[in-house]
Protein backbone atom coordinates (compact mmCIF):
# COMPACT_ATOMS: atom_id res chain seq x y z
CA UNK A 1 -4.05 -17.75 38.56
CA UNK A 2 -7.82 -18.63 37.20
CA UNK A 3 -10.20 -20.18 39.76
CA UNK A 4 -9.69 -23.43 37.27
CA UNK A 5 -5.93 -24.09 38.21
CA UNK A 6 -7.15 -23.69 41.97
CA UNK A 7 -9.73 -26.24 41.74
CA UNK A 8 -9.31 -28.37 38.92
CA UNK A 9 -11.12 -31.45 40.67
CA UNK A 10 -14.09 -29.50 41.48
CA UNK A 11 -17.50 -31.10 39.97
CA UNK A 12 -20.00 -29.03 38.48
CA UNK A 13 -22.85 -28.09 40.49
CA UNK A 14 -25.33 -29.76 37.99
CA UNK A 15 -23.85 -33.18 37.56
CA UNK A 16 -23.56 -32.97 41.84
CA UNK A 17 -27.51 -32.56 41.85
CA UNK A 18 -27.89 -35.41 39.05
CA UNK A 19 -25.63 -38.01 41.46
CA UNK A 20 -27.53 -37.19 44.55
CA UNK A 21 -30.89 -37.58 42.71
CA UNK A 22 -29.68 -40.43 41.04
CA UNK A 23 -28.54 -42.13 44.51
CA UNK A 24 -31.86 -41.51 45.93
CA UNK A 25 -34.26 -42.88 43.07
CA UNK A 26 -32.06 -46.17 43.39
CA UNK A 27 -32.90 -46.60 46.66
CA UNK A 28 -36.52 -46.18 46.06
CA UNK A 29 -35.76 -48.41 43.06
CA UNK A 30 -34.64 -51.57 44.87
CA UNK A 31 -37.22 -54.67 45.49
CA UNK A 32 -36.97 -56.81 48.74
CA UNK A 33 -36.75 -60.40 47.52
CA UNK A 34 -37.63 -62.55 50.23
CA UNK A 35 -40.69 -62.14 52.86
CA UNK A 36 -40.90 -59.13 55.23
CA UNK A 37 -40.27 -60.29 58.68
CA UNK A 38 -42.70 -58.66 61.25
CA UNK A 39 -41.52 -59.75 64.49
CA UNK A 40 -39.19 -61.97 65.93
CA UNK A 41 -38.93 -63.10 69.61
CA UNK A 42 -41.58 -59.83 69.98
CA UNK A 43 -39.32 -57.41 68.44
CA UNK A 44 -40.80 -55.63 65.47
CA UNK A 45 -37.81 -55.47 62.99
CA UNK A 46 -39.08 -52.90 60.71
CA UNK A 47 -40.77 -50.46 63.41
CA UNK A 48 -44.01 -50.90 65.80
CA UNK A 49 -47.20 -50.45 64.37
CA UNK A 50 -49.38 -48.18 65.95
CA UNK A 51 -51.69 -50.37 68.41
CA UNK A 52 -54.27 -48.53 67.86
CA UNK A 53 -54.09 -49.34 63.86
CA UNK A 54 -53.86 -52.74 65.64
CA UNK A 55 -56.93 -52.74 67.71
CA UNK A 56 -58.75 -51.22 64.94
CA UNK A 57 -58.24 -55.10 62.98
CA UNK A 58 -60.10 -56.77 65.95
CA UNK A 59 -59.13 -60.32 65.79
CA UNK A 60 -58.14 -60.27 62.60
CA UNK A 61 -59.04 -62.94 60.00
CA UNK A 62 -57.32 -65.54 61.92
CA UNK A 63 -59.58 -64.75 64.68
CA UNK A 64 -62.03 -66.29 62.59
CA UNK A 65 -60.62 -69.78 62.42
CA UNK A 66 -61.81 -71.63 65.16
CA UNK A 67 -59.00 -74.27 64.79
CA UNK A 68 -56.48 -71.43 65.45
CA UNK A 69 -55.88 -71.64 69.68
CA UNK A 70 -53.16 -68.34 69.77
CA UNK A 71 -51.39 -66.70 73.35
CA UNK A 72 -51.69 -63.25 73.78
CA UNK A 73 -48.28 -62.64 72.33
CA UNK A 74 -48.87 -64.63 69.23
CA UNK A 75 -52.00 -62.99 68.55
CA UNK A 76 -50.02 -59.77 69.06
CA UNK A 77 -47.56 -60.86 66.21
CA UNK A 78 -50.26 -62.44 64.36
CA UNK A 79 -52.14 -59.32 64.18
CA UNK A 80 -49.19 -57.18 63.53
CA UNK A 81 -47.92 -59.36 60.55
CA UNK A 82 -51.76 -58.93 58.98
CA UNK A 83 -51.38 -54.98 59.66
CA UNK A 84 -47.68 -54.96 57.98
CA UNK A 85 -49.29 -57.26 54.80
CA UNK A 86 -52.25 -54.81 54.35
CA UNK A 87 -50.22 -51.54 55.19
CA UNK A 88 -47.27 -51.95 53.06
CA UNK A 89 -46.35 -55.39 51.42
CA UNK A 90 -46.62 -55.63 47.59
CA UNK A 91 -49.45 -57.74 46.56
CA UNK A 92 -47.98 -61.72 46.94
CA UNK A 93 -45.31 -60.91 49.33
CA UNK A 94 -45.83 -63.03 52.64
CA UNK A 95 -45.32 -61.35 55.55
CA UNK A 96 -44.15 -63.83 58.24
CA UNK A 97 -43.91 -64.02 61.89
CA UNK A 98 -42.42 -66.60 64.87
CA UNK A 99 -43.87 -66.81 67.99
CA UNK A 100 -43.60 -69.31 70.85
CA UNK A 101 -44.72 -72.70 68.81
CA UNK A 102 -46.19 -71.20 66.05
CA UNK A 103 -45.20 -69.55 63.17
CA UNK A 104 -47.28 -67.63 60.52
CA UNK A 105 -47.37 -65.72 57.04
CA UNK A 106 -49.97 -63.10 55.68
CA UNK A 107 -50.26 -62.24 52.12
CA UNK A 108 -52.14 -59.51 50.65
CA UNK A 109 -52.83 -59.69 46.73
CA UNK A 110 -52.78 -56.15 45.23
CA UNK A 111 -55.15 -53.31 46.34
CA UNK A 112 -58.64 -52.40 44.57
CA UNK A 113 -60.51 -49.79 44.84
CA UNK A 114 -64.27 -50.00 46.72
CA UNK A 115 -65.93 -46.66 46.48
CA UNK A 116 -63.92 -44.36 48.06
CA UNK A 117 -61.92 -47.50 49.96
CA UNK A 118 -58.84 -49.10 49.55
CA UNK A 119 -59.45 -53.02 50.12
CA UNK A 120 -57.33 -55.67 49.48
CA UNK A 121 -57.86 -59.54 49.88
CA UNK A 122 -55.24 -61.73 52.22
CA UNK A 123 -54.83 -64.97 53.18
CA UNK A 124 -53.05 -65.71 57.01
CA UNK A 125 -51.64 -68.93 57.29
CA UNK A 126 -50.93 -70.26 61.23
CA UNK A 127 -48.64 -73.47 61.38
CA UNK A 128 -48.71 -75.33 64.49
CA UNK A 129 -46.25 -78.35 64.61
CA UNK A 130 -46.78 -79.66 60.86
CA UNK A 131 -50.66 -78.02 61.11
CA UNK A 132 -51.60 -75.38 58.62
CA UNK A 133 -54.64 -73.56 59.06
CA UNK A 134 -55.48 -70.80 56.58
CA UNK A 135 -58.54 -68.22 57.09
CA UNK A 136 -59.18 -65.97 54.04
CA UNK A 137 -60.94 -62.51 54.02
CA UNK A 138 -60.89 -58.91 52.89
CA UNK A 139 -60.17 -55.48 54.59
CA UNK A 140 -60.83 -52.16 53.83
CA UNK A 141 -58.88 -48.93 54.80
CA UNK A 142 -60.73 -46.55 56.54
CA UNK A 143 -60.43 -42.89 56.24
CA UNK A 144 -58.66 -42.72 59.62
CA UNK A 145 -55.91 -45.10 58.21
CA UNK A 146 -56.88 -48.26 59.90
CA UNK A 147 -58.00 -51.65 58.14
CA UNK A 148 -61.46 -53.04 59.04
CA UNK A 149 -61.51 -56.85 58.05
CA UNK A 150 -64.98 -57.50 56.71
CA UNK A 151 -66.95 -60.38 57.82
């Protein structure tokens, strides 16, 4: 008996390779097509940033707008959602957060290059009741990985 008659199901070893390659590049392949939640209720949905990638944004852009009066926990999610936006969200892709009150989305138009920098602009929107406030600004990726938001 040939090995054929024993194992006449058996798939060659090259069109194996080509399905498991092919299974992997279509999950690299596939497109999100709604916003990227960054926290809800304080749980980070798609892993915790580093806080010290955190820390390095200060207060953020919306820490700029005056208008915007944020708890400690907000701020946290706030600052997390502009993180997520400049991190890893394709350019126009909100990234939105809920917090107690308050709800907000960050989007990051594509990256350019400054020098040796990545930088990317981003808008973060804060809504308060029916209240939008919306601060505007850039950021820059250091070579340590963080984002400094330029003033």
């Amino acid at each position: 008996m040939t090995d054929r008659h024993r194992f006449p199901r058996m798939i060659p070893l090259a069109t194996t390779g080509l399905l498991i390659a092919l299974s992997a590049a279509s999950g690299c392949a596939s497109k999100s097509a709604g916003p990227t939640t960054a926290a809800l209720g304080g749980v980070a949905t798609r892993g915790s940033a580093s806080s010290s990638f955190i820390a390095a944004l200060g207060n953020g852009i919306i820490g700029q707008n005056a208008n915007v009066k944020l708890s400690g926990a907000d701020r946290q999610r706030a600052l997390e959602a502009e993180y997520r936006a400049l991190e890893a969200a394709p350019g126009g892709q909100p990234v939105v957060w809920q917090g107690n009150g308050m709800r907000g989305s960050v989007v990051a138009a594509a990256p350019y290059q400054v020098g040796s920098q990545n930088c990317r602009q981003y808008s973060h929107t804060v809504t308060a009741g029916t209240a939008d406030n919306v601060a505007r600004g850039v950021a820059c990726r250091n070579a340590n990985g963080t984002w400094t938001p330029l003033t």
